[in-house]
C-alpha atoms as a PDB file:
ATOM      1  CA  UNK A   1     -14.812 -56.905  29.047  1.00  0.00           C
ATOM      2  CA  UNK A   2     -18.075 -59.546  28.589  1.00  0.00           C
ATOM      3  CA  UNK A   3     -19.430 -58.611  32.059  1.00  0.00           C
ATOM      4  CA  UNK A   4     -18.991 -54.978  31.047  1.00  0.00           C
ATOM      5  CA  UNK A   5     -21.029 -55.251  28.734  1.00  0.00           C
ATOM      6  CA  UNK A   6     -23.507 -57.071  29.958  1.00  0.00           C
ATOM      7  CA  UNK A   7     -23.963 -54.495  32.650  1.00  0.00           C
ATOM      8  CA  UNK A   8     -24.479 -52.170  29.951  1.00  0.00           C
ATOM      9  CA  UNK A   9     -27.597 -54.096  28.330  1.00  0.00           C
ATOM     10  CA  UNK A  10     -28.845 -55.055  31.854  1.00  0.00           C
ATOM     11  CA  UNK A  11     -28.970 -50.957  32.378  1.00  0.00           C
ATOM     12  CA  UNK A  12     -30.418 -50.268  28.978  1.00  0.00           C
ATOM     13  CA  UNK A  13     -32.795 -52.654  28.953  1.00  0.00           C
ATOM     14  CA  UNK A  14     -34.099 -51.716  32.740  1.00  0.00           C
ATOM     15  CA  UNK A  15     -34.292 -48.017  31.750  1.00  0.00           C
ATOM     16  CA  UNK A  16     -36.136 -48.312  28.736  1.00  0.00           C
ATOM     17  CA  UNK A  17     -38.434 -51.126  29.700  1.00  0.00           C
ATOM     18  CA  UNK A  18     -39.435 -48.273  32.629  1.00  0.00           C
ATOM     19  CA  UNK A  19     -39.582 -45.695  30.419  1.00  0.00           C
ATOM     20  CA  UNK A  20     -43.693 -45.378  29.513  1.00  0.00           C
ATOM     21  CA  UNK A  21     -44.086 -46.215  33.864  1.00  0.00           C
ATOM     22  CA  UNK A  22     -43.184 -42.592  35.545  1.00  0.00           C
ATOM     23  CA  UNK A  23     -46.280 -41.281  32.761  1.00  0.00           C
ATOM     24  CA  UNK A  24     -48.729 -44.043  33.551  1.00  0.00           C
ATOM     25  CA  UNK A  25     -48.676 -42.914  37.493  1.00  0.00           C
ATOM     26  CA  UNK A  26     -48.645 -39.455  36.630  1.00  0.00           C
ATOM     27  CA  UNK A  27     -51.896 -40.107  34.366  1.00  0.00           C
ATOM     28  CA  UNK A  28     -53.426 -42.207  36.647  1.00  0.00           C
ATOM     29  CA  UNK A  29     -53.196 -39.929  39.728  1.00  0.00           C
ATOM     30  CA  UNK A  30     -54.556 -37.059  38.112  1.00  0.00           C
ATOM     31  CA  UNK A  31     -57.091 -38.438  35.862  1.00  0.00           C
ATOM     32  CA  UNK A  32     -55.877 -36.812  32.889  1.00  0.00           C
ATOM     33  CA  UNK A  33     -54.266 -38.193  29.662  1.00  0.00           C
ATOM     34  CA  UNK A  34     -55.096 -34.603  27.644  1.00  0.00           C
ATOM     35  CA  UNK A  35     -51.568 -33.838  27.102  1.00  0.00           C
ATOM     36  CA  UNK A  36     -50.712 -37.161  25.561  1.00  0.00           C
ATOM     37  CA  UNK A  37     -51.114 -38.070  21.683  1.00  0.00           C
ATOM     38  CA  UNK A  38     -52.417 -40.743  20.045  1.00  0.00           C
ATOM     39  CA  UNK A  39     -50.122 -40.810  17.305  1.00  0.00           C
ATOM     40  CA  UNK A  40     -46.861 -41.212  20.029  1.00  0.00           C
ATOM     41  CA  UNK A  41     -49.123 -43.887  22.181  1.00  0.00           C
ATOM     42  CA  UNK A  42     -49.872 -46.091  19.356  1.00  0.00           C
ATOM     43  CA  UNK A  43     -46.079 -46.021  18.049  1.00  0.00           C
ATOM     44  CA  UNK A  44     -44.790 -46.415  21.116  1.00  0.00           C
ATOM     45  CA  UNK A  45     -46.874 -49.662  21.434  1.00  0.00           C
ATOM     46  CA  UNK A  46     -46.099 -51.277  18.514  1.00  0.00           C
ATOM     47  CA  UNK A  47     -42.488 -50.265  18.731  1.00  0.00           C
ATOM     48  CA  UNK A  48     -42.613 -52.241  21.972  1.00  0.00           C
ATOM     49  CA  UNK A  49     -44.859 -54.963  20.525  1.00  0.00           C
ATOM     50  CA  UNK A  50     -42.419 -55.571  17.457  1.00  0.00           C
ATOM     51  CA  UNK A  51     -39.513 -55.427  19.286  1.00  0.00           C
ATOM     52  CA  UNK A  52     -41.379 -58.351  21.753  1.00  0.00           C
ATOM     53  CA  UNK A  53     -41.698 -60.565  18.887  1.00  0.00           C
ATOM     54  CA  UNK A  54     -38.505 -60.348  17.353  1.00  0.00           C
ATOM     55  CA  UNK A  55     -37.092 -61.312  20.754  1.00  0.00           C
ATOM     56  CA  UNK A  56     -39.343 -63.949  21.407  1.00  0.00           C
ATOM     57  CA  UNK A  57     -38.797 -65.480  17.202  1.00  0.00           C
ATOM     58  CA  UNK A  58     -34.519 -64.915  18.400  1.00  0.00           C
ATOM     59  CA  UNK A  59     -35.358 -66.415  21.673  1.00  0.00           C
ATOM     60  CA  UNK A  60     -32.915 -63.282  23.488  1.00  0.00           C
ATOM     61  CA  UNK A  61     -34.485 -62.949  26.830  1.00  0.00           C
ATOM     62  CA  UNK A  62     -32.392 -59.473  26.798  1.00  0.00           C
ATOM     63  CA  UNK A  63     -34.832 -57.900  24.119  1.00  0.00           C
ATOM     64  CA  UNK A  64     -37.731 -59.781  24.453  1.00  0.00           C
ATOM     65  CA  UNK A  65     -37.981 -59.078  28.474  1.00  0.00           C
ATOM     66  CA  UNK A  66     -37.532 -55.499  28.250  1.00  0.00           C
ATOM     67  CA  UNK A  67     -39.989 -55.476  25.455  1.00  0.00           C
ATOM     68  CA  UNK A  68     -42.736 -56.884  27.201  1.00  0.00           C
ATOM     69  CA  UNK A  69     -42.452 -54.526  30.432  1.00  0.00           C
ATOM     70  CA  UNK A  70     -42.121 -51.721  27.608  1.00  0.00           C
ATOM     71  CA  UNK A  71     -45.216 -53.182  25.681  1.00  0.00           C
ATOM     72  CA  UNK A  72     -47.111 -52.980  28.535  1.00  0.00           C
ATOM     73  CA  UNK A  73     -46.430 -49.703  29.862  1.00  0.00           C
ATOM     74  CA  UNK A  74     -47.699 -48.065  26.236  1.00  0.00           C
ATOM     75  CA  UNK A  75     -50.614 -50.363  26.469  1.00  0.00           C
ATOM     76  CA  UNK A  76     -51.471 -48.999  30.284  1.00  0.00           C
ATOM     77  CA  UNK A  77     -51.263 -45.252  28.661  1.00  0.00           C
ATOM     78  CA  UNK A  78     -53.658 -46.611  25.867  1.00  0.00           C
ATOM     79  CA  UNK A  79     -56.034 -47.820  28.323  1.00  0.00           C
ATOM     80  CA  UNK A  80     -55.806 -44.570  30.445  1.00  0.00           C
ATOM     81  CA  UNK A  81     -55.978 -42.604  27.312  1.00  0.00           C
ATOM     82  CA  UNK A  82     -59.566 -44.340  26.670  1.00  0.00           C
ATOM     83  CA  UNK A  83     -60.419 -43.571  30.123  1.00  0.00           C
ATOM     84  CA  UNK A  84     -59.735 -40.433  30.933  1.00  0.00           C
ATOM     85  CA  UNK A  85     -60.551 -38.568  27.569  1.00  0.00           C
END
């Protein structure tokens, strides 16, 4: 039931680390962040960033892996936010 499991968090943690990714490329091929708040963006970045550092302070590679590929797809929107605004 273990490896069940597991396969469960290794899915989890793969779909929501790419979940800011899909939104980055769409942003970044059409030059245009209009549609996206600030409010959400920032959030979403220190939910990620949080999240990072509790994993790294546990030492769970499960949480603080997925974090950082989260992390940085909020901080890619932020930067395309600045850019394209």
């Amino acid at each position: 039931m273990g490896n069940f499991a597991s396969l469960f968090g290794v899915l989890g943690a793969m779909t929501s680390s790419s979940m800011f990714f899909p939104q980055v490329w769409k942003s970044f091929k059409q030059k245009d962040t209009s549609s996206l708040s600030w409010p959400g963006l920032v959030i979403g970045m220190l939910n990620g960033f949080f999240w990072l550092m509790y994993g790294i302070l546990k030492l769970d590679p499960y949480i603080y892996v997925t974090n950082s590929f989260f992390t940085l797809g909020a901080v890619l929107l932020l930067i395309l936010k600045f850019k394209y605004k």
